[in-house]
PDB file of N, CA and C in Angstrom:
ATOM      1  N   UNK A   1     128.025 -26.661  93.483  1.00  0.00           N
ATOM      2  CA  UNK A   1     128.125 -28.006  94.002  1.00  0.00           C
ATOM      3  C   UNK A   1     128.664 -28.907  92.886  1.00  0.00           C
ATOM      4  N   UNK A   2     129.344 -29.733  93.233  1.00  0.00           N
ATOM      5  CA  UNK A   2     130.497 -30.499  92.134  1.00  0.00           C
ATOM      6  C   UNK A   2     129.470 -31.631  91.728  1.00  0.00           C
ATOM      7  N   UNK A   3     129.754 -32.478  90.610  1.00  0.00           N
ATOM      8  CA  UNK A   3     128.354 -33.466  90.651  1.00  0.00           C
ATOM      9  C   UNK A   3     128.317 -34.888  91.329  1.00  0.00           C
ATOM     10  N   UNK A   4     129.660 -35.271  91.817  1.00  0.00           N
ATOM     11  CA  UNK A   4     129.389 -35.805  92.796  1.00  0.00           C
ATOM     12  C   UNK A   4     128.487 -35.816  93.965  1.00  0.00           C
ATOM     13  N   UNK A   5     128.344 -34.284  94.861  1.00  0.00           N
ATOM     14  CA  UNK A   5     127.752 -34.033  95.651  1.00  0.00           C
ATOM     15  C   UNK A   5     125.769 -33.620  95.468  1.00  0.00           C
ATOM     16  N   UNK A   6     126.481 -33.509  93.892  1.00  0.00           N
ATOM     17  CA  UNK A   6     124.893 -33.377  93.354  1.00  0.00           C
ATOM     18  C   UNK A   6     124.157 -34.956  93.350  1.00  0.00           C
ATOM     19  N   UNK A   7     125.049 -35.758  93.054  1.00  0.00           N
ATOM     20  CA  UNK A   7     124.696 -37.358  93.161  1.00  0.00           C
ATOM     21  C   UNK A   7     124.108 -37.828  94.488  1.00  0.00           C
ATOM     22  N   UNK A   8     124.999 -37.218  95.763  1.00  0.00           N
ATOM     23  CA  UNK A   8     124.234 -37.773  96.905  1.00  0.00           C
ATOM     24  C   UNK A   8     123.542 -36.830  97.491  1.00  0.00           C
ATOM     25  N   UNK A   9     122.903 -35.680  96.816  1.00  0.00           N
ATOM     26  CA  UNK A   9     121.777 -34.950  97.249  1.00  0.00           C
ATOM     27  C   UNK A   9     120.408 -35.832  96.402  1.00  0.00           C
ATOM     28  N   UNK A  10     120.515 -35.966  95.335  1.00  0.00           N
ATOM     29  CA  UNK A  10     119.880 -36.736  94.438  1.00  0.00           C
ATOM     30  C   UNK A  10     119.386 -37.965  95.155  1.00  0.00           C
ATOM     31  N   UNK A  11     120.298 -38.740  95.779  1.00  0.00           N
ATOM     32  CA  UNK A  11     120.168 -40.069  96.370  1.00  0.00           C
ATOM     33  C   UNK A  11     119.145 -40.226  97.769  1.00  0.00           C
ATOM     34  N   UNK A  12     120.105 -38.878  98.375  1.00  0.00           N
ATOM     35  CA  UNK A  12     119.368 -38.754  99.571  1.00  0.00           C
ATOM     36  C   UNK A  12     117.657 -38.027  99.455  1.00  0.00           C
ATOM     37  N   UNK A  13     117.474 -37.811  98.825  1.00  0.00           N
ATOM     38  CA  UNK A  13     116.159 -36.907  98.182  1.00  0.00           C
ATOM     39  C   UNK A  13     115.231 -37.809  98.091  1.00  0.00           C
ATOM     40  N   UNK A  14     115.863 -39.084  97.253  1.00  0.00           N
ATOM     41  CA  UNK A  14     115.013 -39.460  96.754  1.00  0.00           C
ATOM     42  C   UNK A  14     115.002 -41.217  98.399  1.00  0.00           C
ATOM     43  N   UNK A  15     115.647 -41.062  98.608  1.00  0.00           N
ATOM     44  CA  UNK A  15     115.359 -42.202 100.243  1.00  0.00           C
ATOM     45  C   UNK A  15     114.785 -41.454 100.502  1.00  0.00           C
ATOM     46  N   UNK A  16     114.658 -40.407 101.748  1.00  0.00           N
ATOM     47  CA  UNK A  16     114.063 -39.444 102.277  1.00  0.00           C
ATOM     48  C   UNK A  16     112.357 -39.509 101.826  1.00  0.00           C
ATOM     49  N   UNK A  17     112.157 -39.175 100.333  1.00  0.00           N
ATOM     50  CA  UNK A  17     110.831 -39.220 100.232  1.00  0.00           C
ATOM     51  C   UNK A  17     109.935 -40.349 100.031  1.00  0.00           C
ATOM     52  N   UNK A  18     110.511 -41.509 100.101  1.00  0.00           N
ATOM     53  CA  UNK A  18     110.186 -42.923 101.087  1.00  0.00           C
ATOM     54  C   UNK A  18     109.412 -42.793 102.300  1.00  0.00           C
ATOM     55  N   UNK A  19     109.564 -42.172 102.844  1.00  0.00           N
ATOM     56  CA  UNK A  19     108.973 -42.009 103.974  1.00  0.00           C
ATOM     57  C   UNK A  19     108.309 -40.362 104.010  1.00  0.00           C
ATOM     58  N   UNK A  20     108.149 -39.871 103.116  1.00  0.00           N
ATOM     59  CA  UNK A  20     106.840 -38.532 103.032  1.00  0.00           C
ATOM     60  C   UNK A  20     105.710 -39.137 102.430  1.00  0.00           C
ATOM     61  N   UNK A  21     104.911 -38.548 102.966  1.00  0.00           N
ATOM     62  CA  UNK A  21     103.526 -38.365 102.301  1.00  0.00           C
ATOM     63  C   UNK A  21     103.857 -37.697 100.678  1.00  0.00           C
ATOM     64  N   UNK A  22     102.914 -38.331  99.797  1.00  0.00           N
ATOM     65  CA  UNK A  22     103.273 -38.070  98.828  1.00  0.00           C
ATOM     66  C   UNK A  22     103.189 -36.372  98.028  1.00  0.00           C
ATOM     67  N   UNK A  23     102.576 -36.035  98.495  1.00  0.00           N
ATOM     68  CA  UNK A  23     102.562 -34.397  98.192  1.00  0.00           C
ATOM     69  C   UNK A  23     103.383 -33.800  99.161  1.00  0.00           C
ATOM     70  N   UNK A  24     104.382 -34.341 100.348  1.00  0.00           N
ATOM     71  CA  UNK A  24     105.511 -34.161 100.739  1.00  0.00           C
ATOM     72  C   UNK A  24     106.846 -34.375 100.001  1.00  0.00           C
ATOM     73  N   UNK A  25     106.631 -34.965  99.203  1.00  0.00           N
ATOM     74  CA  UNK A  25     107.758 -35.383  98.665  1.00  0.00           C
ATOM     75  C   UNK A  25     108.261 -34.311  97.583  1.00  0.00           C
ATOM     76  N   UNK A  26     109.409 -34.219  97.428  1.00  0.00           N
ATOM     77  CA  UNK A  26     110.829 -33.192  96.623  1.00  0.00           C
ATOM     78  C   UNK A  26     111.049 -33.736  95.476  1.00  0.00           C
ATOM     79  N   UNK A  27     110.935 -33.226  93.886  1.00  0.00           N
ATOM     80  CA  UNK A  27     111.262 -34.072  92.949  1.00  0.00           C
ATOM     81  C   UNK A  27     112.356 -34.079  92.857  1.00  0.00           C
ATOM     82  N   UNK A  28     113.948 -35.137  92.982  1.00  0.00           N
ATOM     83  CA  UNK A  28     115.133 -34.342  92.287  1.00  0.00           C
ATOM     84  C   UNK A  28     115.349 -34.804  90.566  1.00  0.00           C
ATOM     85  N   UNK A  29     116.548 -33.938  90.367  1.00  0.00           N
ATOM     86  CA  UNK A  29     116.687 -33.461  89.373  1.00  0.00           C
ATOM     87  C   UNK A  29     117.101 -35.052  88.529  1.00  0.00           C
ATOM     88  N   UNK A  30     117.088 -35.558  87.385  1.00  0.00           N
ATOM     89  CA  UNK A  30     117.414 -36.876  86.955  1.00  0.00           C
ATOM     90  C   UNK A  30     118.924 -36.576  87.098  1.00  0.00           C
ATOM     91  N   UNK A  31     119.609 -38.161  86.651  1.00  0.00           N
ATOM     92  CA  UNK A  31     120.897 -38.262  87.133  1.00  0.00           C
ATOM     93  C   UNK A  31     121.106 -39.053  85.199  1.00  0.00           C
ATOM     94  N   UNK A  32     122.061 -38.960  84.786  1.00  0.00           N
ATOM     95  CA  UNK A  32     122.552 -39.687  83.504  1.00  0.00           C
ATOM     96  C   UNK A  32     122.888 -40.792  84.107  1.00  0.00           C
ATOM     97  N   UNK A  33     122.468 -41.499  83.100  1.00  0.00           N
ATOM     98  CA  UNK A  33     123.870 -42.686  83.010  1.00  0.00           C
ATOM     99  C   UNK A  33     124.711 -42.093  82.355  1.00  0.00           C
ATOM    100  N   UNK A  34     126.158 -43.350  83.039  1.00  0.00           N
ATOM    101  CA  UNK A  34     127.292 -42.641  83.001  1.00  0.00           C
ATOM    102  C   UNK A  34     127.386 -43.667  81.794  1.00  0.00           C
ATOM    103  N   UNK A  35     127.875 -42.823  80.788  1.00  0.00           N
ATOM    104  CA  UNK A  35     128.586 -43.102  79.286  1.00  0.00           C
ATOM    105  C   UNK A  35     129.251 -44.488  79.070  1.00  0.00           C
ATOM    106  N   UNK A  36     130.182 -44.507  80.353  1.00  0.00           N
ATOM    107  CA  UNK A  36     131.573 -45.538  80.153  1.00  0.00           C
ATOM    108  C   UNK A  36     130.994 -46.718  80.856  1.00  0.00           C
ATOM    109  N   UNK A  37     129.880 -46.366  81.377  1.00  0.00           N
ATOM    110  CA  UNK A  37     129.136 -47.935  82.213  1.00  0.00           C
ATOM    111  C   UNK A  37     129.756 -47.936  83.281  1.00  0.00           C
ATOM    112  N   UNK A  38     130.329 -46.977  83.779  1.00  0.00           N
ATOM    113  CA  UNK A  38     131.344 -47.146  84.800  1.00  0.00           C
ATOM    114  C   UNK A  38     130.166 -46.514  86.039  1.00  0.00           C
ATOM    115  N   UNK A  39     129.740 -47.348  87.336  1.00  0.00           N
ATOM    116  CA  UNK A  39     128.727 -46.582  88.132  1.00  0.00           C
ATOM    117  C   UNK A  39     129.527 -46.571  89.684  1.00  0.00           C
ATOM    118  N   UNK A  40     130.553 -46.382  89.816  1.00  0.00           N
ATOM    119  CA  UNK A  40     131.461 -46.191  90.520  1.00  0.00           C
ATOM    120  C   UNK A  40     131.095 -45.208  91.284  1.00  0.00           C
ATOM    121  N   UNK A  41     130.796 -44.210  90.710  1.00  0.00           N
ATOM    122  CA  UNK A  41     130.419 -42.736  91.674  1.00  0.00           C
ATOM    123  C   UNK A  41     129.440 -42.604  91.914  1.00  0.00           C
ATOM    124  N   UNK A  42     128.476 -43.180  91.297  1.00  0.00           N
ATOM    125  CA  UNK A  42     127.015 -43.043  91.953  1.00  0.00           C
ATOM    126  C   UNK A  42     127.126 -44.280  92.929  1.00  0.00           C
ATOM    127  N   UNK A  43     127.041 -45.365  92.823  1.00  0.00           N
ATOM    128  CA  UNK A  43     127.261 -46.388  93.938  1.00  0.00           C
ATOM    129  C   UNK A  43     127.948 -45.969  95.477  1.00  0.00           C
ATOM    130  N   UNK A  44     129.065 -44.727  95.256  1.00  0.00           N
ATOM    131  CA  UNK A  44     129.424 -44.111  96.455  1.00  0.00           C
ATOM    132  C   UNK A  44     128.653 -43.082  97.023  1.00  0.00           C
ATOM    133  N   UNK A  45     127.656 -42.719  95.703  1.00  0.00           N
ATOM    134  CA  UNK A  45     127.033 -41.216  96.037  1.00  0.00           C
ATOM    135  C   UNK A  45     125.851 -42.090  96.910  1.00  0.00           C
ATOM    136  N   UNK A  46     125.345 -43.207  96.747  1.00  0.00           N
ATOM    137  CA  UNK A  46     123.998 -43.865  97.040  1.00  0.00           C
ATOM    138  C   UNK A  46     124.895 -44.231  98.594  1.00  0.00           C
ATOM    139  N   UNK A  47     126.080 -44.369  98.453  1.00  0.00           N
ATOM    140  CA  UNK A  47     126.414 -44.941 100.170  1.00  0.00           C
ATOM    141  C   UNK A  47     126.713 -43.838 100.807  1.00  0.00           C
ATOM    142  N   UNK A  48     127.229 -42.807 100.294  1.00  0.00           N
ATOM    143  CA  UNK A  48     127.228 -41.104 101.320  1.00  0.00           C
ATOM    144  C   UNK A  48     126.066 -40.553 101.513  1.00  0.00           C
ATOM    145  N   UNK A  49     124.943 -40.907 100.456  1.00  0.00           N
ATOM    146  CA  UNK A  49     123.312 -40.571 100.857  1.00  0.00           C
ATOM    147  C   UNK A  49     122.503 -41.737 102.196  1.00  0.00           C
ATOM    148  N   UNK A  50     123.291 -42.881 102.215  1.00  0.00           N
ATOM    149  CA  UNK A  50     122.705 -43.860 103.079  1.00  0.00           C
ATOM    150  C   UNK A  50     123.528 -42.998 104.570  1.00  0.00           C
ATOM    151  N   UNK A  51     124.344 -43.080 104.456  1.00  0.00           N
ATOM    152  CA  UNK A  51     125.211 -42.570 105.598  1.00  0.00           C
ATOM    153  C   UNK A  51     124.492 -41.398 106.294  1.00  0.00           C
ATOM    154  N   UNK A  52     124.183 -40.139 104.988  1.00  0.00           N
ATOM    155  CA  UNK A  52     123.443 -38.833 105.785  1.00  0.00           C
ATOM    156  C   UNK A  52     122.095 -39.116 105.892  1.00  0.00           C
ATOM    157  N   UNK A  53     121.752 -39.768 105.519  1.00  0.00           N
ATOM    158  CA  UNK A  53     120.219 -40.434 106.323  1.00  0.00           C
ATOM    159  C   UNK A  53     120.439 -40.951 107.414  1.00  0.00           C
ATOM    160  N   UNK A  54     121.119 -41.878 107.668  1.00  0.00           N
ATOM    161  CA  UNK A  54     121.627 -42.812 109.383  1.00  0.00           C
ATOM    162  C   UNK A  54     122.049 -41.618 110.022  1.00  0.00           C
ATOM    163  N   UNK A  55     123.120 -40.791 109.722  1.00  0.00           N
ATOM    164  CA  UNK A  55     122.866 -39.361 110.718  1.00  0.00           C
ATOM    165  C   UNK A  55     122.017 -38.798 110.858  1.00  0.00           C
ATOM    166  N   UNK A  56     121.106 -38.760 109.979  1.00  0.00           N
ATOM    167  CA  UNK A  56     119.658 -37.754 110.780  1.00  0.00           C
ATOM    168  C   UNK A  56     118.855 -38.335 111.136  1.00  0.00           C
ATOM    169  N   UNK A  57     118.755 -39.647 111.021  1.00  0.00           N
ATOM    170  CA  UNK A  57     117.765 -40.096 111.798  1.00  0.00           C
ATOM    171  C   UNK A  57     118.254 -40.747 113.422  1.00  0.00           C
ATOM    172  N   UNK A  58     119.412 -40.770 113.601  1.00  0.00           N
ATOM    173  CA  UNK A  58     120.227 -41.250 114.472  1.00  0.00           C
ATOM    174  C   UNK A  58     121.221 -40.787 115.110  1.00  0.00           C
ATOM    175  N   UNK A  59     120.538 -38.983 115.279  1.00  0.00           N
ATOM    176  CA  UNK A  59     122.031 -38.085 115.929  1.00  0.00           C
ATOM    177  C   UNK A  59     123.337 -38.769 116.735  1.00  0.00           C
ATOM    178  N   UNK A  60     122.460 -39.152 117.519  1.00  0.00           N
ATOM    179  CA  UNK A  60     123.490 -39.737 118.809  1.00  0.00           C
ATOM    180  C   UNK A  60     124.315 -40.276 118.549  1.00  0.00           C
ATOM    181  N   UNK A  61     123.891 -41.772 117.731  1.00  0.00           N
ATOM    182  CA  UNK A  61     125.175 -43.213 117.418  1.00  0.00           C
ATOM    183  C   UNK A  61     125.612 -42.956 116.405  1.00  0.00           C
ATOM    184  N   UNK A  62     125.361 -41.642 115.424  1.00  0.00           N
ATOM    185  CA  UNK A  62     126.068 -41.112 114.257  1.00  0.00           C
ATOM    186  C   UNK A  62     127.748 -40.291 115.041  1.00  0.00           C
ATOM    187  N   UNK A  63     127.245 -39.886 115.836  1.00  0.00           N
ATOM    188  CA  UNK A  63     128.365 -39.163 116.087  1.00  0.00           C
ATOM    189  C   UNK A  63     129.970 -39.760 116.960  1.00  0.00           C
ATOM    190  N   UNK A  64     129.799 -41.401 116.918  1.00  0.00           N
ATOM    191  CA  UNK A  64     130.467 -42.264 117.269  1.00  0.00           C
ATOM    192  C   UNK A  64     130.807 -42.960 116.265  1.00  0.00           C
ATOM    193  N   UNK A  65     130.192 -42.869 114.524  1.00  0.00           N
ATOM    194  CA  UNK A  65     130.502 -43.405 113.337  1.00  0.00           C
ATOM    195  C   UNK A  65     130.628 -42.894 112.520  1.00  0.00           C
ATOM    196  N   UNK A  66     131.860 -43.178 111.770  1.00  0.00           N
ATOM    197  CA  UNK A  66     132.933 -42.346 110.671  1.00  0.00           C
ATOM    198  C   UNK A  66     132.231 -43.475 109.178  1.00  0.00           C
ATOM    199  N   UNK A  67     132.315 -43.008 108.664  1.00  0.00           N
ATOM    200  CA  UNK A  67     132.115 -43.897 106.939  1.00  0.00           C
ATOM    201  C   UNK A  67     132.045 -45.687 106.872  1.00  0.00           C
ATOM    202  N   UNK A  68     133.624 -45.549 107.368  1.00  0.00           N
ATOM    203  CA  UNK A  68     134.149 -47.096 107.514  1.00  0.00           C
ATOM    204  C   UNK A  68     133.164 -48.092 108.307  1.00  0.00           C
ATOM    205  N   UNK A  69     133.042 -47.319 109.656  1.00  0.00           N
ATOM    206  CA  UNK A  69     132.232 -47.974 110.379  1.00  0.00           C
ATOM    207  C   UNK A  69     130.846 -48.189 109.949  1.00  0.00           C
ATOM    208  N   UNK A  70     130.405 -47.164 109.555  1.00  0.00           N
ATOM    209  CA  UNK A  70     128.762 -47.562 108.950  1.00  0.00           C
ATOM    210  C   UNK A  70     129.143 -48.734 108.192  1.00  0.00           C
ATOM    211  N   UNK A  71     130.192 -48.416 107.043  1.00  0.00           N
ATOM    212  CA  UNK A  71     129.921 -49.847 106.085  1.00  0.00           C
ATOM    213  C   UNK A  71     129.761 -51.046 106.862  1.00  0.00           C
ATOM    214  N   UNK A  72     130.910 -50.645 108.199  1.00  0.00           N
ATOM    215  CA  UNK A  72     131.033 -52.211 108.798  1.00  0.00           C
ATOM    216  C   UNK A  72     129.340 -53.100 109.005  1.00  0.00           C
ATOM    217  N   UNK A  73     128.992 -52.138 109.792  1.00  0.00           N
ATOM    218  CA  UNK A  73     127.431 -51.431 110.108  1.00  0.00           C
ATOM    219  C   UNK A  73     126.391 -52.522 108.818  1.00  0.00           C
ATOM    220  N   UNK A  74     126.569 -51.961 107.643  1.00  0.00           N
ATOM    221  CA  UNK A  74     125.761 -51.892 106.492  1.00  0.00           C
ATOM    222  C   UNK A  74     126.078 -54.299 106.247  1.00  0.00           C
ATOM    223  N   UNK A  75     127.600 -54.015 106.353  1.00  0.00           N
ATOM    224  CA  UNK A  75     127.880 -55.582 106.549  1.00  0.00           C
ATOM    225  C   UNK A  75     127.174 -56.280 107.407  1.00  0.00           C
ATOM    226  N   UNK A  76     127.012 -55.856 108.527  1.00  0.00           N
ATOM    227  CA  UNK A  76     126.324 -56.865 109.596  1.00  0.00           C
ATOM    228  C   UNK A  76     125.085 -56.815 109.252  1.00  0.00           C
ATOM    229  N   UNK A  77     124.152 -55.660 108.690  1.00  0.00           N
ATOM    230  CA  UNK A  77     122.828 -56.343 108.340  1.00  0.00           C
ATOM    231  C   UNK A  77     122.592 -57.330 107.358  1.00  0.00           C
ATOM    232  N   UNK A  78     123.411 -57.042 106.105  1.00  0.00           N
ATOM    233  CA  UNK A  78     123.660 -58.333 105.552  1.00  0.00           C
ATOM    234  C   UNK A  78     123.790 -59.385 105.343  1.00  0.00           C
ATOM    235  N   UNK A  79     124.755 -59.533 106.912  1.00  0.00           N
ATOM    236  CA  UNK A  79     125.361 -60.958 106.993  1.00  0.00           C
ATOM    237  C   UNK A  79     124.178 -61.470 107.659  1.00  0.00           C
ATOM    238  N   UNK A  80     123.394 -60.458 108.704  1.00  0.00           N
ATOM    239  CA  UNK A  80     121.990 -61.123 109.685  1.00  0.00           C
ATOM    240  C   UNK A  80     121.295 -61.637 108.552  1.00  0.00           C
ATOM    241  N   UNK A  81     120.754 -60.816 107.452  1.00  0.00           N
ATOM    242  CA  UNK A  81     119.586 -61.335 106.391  1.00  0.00           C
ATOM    243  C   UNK A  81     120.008 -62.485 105.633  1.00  0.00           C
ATOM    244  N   UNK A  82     121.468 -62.497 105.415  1.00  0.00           N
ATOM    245  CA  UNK A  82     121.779 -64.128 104.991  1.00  0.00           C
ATOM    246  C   UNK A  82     121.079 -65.091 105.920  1.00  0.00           C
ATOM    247  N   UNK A  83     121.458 -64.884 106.889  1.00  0.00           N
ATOM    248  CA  UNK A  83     121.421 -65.924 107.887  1.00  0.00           C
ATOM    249  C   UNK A  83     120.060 -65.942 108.668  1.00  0.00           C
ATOM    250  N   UNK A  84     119.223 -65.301 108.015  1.00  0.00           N
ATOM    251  CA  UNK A  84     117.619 -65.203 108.610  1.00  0.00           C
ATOM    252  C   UNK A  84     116.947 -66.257 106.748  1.00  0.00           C
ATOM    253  N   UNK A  85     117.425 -65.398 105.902  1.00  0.00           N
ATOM    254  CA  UNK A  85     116.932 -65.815 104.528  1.00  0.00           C
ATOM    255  C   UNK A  85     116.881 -67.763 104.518  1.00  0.00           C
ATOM    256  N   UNK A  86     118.694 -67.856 104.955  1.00  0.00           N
ATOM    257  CA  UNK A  86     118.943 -69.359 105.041  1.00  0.00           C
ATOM    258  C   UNK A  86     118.291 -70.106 106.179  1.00  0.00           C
ATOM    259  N   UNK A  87     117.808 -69.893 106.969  1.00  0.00           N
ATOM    260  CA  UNK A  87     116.767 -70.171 108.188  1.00  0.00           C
ATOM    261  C   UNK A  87     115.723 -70.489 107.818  1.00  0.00           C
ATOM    262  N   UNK A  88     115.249 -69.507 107.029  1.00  0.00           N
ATOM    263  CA  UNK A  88     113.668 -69.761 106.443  1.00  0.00           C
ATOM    264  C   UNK A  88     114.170 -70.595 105.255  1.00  0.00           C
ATOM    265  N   UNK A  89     114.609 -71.011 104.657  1.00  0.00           N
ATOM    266  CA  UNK A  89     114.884 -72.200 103.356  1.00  0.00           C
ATOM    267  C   UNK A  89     115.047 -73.358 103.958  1.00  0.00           C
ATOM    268  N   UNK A  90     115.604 -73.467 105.483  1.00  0.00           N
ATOM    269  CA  UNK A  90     116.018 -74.504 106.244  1.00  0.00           C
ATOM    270  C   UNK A  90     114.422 -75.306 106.954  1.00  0.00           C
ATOM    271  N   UNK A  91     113.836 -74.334 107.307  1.00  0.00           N
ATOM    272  CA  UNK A  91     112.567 -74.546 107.432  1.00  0.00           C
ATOM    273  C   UNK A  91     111.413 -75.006 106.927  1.00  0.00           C
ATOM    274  N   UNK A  92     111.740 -74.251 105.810  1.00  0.00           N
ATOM    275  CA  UNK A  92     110.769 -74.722 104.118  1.00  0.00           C
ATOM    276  C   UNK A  92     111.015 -75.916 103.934  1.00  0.00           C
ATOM    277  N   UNK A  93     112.387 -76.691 104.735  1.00  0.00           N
ATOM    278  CA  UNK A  93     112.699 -78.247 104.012  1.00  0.00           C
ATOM    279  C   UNK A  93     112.237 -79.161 104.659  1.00  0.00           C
ATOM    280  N   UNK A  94     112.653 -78.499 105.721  1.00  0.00           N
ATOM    281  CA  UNK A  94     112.135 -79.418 107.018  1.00  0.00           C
ATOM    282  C   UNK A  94     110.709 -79.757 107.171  1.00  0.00           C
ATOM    283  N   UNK A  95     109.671 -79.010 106.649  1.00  0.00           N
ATOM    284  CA  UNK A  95     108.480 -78.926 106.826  1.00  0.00           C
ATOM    285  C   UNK A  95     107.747 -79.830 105.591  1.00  0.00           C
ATOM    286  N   UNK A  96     108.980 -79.995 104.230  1.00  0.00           N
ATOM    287  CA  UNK A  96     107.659 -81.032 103.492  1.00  0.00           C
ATOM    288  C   UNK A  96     108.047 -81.948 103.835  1.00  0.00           C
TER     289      UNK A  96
END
């Protein structure tokens, strides 16, 4: 396995055991930092590990979404929690 793919086994391992019981849980193997400060590939390895989690937990509407689309996906929760976060600050003002 190339270490890319070792990156989003790593990633996904370690989401995954988020939700085990703790003597369920898989240790993986540590990951370096990367030398050049450059976290480019792990940042993709952490979004191809988010991705194969949303497929297994979500056979069905996985199989109607390619990469791109999840991100789109990953955007819209975002943009909701902006706009829930700024709601509640809007509230907080209004109220003293």
């Amino acid at each position: 396995m190339d270490s890319f793919n070792q990156k989003i086994l790593v990633f996904l391992t370690m989401l995954t055991n988020a939700y085990r019981d703790e003597e369920e849980q898989q240790l993986p193997c540590p990951l370096d930092l990367p030398a050049d400060g450059d976290f480019t590939e792990d940042f993709t390895a952490i979004l191809g590990a988010f991705f194969l989690f949303y497929q297994h937990i979500f056979p069905d509407a996985a199989k109607e979404m390619d990469l791109i689309r999840f991100t789109h996906f990953l955007n819209s929760l975002a943009i909701q929690c902006c706009y829930q976060e700024e709601a509640k600050e809007q509230e907080a003002e209004e109220s003293e």
